[in-house]
Every structure is written in structure tokens, then in C-alpha cells.
C-alpha atoms as a PDB file:
ATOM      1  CA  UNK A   1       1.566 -75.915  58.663  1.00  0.00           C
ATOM      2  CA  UNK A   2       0.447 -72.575  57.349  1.00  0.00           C
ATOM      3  CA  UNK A   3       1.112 -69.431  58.808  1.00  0.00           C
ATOM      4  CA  UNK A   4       0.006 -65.523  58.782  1.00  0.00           C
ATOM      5  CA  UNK A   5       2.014 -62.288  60.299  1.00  0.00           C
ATOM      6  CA  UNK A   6       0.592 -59.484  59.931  1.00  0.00           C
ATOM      7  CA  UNK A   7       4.214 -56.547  59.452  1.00  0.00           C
ATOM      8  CA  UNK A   8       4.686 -53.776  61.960  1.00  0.00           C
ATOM      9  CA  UNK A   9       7.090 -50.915  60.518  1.00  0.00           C
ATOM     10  CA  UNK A  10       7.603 -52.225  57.123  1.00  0.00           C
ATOM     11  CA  UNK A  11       6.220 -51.675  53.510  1.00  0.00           C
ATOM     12  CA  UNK A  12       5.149 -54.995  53.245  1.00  0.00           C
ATOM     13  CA  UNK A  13       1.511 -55.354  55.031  1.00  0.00           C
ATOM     14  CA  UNK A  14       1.616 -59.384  55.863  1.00  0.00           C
ATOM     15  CA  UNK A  15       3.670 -62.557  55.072  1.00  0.00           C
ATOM     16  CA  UNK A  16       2.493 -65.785  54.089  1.00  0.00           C
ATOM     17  CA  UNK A  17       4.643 -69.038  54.592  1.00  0.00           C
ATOM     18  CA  UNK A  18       4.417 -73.054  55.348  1.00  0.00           C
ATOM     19  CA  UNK A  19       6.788 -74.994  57.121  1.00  0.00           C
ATOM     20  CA  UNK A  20       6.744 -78.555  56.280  1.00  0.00           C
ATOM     21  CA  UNK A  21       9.000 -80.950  57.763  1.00  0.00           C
ATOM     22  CA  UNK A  22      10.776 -78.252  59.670  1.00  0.00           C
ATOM     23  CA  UNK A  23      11.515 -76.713  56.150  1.00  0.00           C
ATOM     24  CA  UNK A  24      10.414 -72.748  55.085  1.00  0.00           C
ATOM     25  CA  UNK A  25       8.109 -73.147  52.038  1.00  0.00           C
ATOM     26  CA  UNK A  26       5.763 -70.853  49.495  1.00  0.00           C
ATOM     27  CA  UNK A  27       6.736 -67.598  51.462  1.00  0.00           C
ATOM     28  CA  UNK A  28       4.585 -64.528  50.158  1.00  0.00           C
ATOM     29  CA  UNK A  29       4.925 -60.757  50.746  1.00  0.00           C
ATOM     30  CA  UNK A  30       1.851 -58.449  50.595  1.00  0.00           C
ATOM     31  CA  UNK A  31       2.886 -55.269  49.410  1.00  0.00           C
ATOM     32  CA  UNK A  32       6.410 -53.857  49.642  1.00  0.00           C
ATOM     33  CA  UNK A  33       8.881 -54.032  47.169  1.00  0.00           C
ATOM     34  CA  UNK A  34       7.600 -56.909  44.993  1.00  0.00           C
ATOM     35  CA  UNK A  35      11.321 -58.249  43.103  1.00  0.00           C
ATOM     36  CA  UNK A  36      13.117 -58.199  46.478  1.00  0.00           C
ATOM     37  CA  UNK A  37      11.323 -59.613  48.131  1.00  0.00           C
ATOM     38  CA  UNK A  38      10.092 -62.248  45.709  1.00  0.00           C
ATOM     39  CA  UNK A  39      13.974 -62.958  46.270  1.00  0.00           C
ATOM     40  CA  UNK A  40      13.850 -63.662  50.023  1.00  0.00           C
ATOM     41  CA  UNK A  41      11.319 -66.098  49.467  1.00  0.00           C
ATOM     42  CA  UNK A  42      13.136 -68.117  46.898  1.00  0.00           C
ATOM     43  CA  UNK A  43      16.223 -67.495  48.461  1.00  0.00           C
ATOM     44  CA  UNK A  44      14.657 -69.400  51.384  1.00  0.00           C
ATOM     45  CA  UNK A  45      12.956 -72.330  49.956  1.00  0.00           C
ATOM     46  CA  UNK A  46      13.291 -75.526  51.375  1.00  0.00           C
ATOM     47  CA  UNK A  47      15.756 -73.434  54.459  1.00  0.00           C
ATOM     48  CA  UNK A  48      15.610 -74.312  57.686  1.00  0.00           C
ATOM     49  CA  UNK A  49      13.849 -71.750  60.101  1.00  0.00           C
ATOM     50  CA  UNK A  50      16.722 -71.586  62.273  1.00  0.00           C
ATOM     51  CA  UNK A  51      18.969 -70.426  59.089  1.00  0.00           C
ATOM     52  CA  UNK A  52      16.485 -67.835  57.915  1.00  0.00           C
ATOM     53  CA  UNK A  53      16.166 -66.207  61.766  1.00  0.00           C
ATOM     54  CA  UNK A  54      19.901 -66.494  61.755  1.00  0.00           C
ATOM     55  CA  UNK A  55      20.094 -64.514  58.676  1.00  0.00           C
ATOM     56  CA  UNK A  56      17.631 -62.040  58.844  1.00  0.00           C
ATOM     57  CA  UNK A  57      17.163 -61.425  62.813  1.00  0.00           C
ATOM     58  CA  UNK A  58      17.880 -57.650  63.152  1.00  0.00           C
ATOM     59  CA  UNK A  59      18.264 -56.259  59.771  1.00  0.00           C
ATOM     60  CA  UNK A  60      17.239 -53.365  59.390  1.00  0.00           C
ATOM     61  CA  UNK A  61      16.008 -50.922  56.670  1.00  0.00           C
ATOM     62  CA  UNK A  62      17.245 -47.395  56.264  1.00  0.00           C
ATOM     63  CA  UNK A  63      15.848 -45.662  59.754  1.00  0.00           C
ATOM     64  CA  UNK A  64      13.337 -47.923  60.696  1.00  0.00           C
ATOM     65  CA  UNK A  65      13.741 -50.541  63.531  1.00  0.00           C
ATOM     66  CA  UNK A  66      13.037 -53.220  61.194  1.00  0.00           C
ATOM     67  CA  UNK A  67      13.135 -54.666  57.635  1.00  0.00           C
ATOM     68  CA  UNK A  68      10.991 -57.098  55.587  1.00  0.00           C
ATOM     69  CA  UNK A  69      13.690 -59.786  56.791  1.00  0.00           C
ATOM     70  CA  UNK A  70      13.416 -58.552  60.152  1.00  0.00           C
ATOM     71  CA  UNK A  71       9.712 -58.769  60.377  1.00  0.00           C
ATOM     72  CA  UNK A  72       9.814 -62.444  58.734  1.00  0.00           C
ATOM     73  CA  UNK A  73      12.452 -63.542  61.124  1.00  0.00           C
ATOM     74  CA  UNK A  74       9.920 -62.739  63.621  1.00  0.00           C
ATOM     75  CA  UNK A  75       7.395 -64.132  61.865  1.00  0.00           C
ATOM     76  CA  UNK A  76       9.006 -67.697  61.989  1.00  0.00           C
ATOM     77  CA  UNK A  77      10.058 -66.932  65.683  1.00  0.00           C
ATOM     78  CA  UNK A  78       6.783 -66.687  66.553  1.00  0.00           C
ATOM     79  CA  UNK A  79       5.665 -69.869  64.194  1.00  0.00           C
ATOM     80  CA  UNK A  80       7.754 -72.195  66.042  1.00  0.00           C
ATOM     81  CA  UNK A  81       7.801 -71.134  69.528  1.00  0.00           C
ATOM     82  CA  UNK A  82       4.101 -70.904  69.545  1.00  0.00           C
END
């Protein structure tokens, strides 16, 4: 299934992803720093959702509240608890 967050506090603007099988594919940042986090996405293909929240839940980037990771653990939060 495909899914859309739309970011709160973050550079990025919205992140794409698919989880198939109860596996993280194709995720996709809009905006924000474009190598990094190219990297988070491939780091993540074919994880588990529980992994990636486990990973990223919390981080957070300089003084903000939140990070790119942060916002996309919350992303697949949301994703599979409806």
C-alpha cells in the first residue's frame, strides 16, 4: 500500500513510501537535503517498519524537535496503526 505524510518542522515538505508485505519500499523525500536523504531511503529498502521506527523514533536535528527520520518514523507509525 502507498502512503503520503505531509513533514511538520523539517526541510523536507512530504514523504512518499509503500509497504508491501510488511516491508518499507520506494521511500521519497520532497525537498530537504536531497543525498541524505536519498540515503535513508535506500538504507531502508526492503526494512521492516518496526526497524526503521526503532531507528529513527526521536532523532532529532540541530534545535528542532524533529528530523527527516523523525518525521518518517512517524510517518510509518501512523501507516500501520491506521
Amino acid at each position: 500500500m502507498h502512503y503520503t505524510y505531509k513533514t511538520t518542522g523539517t526541510c523536507s515538505s512530504m514523504i512518499d513510501f509503500d509497504i508491501e508485505e510488511g516491508k518499507l519500499h520506494n521511500i521519497v523525500f520532497t525537498n530537504g537535503c536531497n543525498g541524505n536523504l536519498k540515503s535513508i531511503g535506500s538504507l531502508l529498502e526492503g526494512a521492516s517498519p518496526e526497524f526503521a521506527i526503532e531507528r529513527l523514533d526521536g532523532i532529532r536535528c540541530g534545535s528542532n524537535y524533529t528530523s527527516c527520520g523523525d518525521q518518517l518514523a512517524r510517518a510509518i507509525k501512523q501507516a500501520i496503526n491506521g
